[in-house]
Protein backbone atom coordinates (compact mmCIF):
# COMPACT_ATOMS: atom_id res chain seq x y z
CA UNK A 1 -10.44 -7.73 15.81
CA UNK A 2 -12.98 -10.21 15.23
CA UNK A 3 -12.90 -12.68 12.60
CA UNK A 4 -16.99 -12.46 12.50
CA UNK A 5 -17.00 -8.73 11.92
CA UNK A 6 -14.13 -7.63 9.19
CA UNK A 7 -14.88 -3.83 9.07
CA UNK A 8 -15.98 -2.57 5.92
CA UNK A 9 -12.94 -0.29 4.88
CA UNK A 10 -11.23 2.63 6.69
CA UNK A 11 -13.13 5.23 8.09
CA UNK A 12 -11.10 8.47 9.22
CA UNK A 13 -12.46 10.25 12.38
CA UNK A 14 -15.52 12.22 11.48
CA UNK A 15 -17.05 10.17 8.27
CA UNK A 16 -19.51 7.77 7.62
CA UNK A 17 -19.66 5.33 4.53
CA UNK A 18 -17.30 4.97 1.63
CA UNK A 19 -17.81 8.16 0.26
CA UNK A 20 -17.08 9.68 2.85
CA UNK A 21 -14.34 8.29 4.23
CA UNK A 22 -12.72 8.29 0.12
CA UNK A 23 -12.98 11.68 0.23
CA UNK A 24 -11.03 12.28 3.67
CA UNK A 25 -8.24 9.91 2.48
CA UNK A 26 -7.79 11.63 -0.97
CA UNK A 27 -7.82 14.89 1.33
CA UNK A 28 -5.57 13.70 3.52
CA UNK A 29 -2.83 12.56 0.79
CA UNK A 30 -3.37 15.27 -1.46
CA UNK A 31 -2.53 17.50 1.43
CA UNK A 32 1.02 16.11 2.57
CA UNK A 33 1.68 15.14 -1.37
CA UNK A 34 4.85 17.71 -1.15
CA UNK A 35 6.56 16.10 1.83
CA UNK A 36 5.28 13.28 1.95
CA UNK A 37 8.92 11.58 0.58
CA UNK A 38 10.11 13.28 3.22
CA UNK A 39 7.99 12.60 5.67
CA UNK A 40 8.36 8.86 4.69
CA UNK A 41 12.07 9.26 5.07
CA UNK A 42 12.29 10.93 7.85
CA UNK A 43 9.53 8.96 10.03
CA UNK A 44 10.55 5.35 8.78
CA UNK A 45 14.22 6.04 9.33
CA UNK A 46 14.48 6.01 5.32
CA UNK A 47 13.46 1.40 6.07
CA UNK A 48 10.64 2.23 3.85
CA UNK A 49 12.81 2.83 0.66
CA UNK A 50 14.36 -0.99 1.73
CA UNK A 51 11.23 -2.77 2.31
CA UNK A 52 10.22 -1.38 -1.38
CA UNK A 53 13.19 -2.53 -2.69
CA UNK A 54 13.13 -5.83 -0.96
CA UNK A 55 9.12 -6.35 -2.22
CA UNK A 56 9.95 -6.06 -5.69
CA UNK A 57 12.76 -8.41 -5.81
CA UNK A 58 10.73 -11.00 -4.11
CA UNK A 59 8.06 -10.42 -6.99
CA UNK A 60 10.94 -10.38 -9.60
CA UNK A 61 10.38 -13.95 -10.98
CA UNK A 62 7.10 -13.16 -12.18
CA UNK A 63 7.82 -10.31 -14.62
CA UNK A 64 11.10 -11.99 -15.84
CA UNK A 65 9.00 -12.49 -19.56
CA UNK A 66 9.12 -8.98 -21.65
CA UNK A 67 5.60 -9.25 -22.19
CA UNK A 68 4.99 -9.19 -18.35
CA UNK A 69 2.94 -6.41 -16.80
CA UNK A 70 3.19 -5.09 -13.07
CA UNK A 71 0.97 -2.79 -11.11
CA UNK A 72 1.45 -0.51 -8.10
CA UNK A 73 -2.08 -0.18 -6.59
CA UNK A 74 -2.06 3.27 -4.37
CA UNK A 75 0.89 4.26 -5.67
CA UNK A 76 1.38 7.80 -4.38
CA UNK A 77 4.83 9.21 -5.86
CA UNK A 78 5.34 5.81 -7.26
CA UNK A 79 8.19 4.52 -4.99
CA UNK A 80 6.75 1.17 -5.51
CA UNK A 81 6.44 1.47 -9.07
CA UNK A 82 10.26 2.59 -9.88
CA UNK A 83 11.56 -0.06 -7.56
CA UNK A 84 9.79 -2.91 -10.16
CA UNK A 85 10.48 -0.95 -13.02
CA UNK A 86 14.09 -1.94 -11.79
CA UNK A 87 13.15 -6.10 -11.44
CA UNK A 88 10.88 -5.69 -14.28
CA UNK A 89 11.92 -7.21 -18.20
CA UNK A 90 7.97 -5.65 -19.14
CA UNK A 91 6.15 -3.22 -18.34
CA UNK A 92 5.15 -1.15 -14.75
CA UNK A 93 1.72 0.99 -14.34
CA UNK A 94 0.77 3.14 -11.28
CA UNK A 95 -2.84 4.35 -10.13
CA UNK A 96 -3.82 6.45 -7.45
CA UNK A 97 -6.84 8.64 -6.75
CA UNK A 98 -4.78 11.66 -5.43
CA UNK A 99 -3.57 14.09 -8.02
CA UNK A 100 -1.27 15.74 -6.55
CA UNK A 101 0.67 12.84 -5.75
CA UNK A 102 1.20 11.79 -8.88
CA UNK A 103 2.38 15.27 -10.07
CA UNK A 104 5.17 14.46 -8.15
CA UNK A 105 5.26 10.68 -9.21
CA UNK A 106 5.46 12.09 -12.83
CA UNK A 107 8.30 14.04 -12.16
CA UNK A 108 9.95 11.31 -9.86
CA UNK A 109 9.65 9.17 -12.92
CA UNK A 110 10.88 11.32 -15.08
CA UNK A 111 14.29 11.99 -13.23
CA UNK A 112 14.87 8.62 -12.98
CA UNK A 113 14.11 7.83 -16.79
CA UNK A 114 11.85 5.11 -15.98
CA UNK A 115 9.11 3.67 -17.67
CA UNK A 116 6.00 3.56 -15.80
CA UNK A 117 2.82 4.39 -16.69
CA UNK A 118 0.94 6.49 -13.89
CA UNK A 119 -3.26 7.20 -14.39
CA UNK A 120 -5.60 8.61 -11.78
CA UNK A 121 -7.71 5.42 -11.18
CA UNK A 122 -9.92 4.40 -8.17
CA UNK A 123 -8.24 1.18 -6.46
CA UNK A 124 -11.73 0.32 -6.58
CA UNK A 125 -13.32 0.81 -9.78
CA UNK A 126 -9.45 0.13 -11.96
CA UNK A 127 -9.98 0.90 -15.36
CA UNK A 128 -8.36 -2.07 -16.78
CA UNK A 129 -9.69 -5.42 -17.92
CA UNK A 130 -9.91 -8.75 -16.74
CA UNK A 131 -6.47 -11.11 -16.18
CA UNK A 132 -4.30 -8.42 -17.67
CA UNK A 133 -1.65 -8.34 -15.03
CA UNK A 134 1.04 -10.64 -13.53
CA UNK A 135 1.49 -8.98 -10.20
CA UNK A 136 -0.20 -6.14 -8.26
CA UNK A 137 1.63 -4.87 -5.56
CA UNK A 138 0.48 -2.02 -3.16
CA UNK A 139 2.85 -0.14 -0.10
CA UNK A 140 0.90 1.43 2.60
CA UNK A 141 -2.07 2.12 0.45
CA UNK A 142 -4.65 -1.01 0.94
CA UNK A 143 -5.11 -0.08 4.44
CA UNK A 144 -6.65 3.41 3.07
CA UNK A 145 -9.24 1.72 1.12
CA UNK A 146 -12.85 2.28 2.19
CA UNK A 147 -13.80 -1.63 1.29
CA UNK A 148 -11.46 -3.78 1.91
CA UNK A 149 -13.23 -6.62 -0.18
CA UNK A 150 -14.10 -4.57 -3.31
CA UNK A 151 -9.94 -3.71 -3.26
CA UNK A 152 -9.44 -7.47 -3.11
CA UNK A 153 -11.80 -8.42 -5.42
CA UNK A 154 -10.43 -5.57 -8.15
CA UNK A 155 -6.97 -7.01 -7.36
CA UNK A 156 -8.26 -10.24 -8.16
CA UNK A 157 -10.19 -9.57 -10.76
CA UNK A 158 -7.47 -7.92 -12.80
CA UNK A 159 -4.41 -10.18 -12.46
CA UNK A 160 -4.05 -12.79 -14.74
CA UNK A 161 -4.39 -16.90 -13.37
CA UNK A 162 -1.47 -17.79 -11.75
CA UNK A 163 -0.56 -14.06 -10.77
CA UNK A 164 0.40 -12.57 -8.11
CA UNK A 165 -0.45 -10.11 -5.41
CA UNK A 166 2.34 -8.45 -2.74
CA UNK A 167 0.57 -6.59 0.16
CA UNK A 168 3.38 -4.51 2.40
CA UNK A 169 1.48 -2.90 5.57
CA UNK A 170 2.33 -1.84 8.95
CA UNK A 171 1.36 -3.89 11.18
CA UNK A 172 2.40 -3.79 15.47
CA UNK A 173 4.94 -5.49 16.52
CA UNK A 174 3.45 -7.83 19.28
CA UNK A 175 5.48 -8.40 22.47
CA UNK A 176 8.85 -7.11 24.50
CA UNK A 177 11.02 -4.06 24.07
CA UNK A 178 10.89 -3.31 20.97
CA UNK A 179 7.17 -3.72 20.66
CA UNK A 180 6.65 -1.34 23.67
CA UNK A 181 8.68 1.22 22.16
CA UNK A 182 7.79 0.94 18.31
CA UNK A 183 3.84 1.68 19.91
CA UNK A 184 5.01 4.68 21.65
CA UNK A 185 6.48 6.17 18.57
CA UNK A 186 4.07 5.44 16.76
CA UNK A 187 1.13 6.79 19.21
CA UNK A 188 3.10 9.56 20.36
CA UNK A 189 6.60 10.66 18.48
CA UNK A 190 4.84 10.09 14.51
CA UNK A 191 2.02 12.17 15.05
CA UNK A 192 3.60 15.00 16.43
CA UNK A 193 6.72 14.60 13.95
CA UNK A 194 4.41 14.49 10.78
CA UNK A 195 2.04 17.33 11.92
CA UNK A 196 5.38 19.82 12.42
CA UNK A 197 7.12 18.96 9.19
CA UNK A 198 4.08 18.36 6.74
CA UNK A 199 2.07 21.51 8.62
CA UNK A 200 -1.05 19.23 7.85
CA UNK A 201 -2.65 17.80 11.50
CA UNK A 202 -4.93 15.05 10.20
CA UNK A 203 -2.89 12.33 8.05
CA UNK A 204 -0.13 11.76 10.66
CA UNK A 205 -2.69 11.05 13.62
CA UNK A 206 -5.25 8.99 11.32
CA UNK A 207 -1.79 6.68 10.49
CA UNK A 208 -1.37 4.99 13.57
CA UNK A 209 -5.07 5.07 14.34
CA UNK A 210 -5.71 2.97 11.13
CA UNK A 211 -3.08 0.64 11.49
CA UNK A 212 -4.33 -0.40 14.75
CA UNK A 213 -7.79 -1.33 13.47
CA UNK A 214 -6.20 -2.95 10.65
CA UNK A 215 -6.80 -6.77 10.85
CA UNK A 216 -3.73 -9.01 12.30
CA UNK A 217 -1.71 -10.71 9.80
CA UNK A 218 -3.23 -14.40 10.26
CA UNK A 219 -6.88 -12.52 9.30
CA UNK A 220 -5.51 -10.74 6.77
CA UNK A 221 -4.46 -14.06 4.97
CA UNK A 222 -7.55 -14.94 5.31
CA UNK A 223 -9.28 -12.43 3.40
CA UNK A 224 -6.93 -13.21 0.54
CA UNK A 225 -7.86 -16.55 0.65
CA UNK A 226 -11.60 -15.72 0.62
CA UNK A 227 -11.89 -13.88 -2.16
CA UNK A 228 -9.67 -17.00 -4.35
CA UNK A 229 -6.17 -16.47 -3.71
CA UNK A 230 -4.01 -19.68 -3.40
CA UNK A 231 -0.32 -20.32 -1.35
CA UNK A 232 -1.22 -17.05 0.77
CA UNK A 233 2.06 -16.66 2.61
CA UNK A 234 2.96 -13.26 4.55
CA UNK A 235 6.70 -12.65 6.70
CA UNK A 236 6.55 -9.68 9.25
CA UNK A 237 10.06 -7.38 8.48
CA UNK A 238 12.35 -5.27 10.81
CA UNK A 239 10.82 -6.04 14.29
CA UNK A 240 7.38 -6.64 13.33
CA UNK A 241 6.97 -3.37 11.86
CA UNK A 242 5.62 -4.05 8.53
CA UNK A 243 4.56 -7.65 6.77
CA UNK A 244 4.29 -8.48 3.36
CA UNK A 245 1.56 -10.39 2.15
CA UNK A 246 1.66 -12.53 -1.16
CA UNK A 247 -1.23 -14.82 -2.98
CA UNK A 248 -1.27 -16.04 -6.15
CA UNK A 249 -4.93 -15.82 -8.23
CA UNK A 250 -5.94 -19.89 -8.48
């Protein structure tokens, strides 16, 4: 991908512009919202719940203070938000733009008596004022964005100076074995798995297809640093298969 040309946001196959292309992706998640825990589960080899897990402890130290304030940006059922309600001595919000996912983030949270605050908020357009949180996090759910720079800029925008941002994506794992088998099951295996058990044909081959026009990690950092972040830092996890990237607003 060239550093020259960053593409504007996702487009899914078929659409044209950010309205479009918003509208396929809140089709598209709305559609697999009841198994798409499941689905996650099942097509991750249940890693996803650990690389959650393993985010929010690495963003622990910066909502030791009760007074501290965490988002989860995308947060579908709000896996990401219950694992830093666990790290978290304040408080945890949640937006998406797909309703029916969190239906089932409401009653996630509710089983698990945690408190997090879920809204139905564009990633791009967040309803919340300047500098008012201390991290926002987002799992699998940047990449979906159709403009990549307005999602950074609202991330931005909303933390508070010295705050911080965790970005966990898939990425492709680049060379050997592993690498040539992880991009067969992803090309091939996903697709087909996702389409049987969600009975929904778009959103499991639009996954792989997106990750692969997804910048490289090295880009990626630099975005963050464009739009202000400071110490941009990202580690790839389990193979390759997924990196986190972390900035803190200067």
């Amino acid at each position: 991908m060239s550093d020259q040309e960053p593409p504007a946001g996702t487009r899914p196959e078929g659409t044209q512009g950010e309205t479009e292309a918003a509208r396929a992706v809140r089709a598209m998640f709305s559609a697999i919202a009841p198994r798409y825990d499941l689905l996650n589960r099942l097509l991750s080899f249940s890693f996803d719940q650990s690389w959650r897990r393993r985010t929010a402890r690495l963003l622990a130290p910066r909502l030791a203070a009760p007074a501290s304030r965490a988002l989860d940006l995308c947060c579908g059922t709000a896996d990401l938000a219950l694992a830093l309600s666990h790290v978290s001595a304040g408080s945890v919000a949640g937006v998406d733009f797909a309703h029916p996912m969190l239906v089932h983030a409401a009653a996630k949270v509710a089983a698990e008596q945690r408190k997090v605050l879920l809204a139905e908020a564009d990633a791009l357009r967040l309803p919340f004022a300047d500098g008012c949180f201390d991290v926002v996090a987002a799992a699998f759910g940047f990449r979906n964005l159709a403009n990549y720079q307005q999602g950074l800029r609202e991330i931005h925008r909303v933390l508070k100076p010295g705050g911080e941002v965790g970005i966990l994506e898939f990425t492709l794992p680049e060379e050997g074995f592993f690498a040539a088998l992880y991009r067969f099951y992803f090309r091939r295996l996903l697709p087909a798995i996702g389409r049987v058990v969600s009975g929904v044909r778009g959103p499991y081959s639009y996954l792989p297809a997106s990750v692969e026009k997804f910048p490289g990690c090295d880009e990626f950092n630099r975005w963050l640093e464009a739009v202000g972040f400071g110490s941009v830092t990202y580690e790839r996890w389990t193979g390759g298969a997924v990196a986190l990237h972390r900035g803190c607003k200067v």
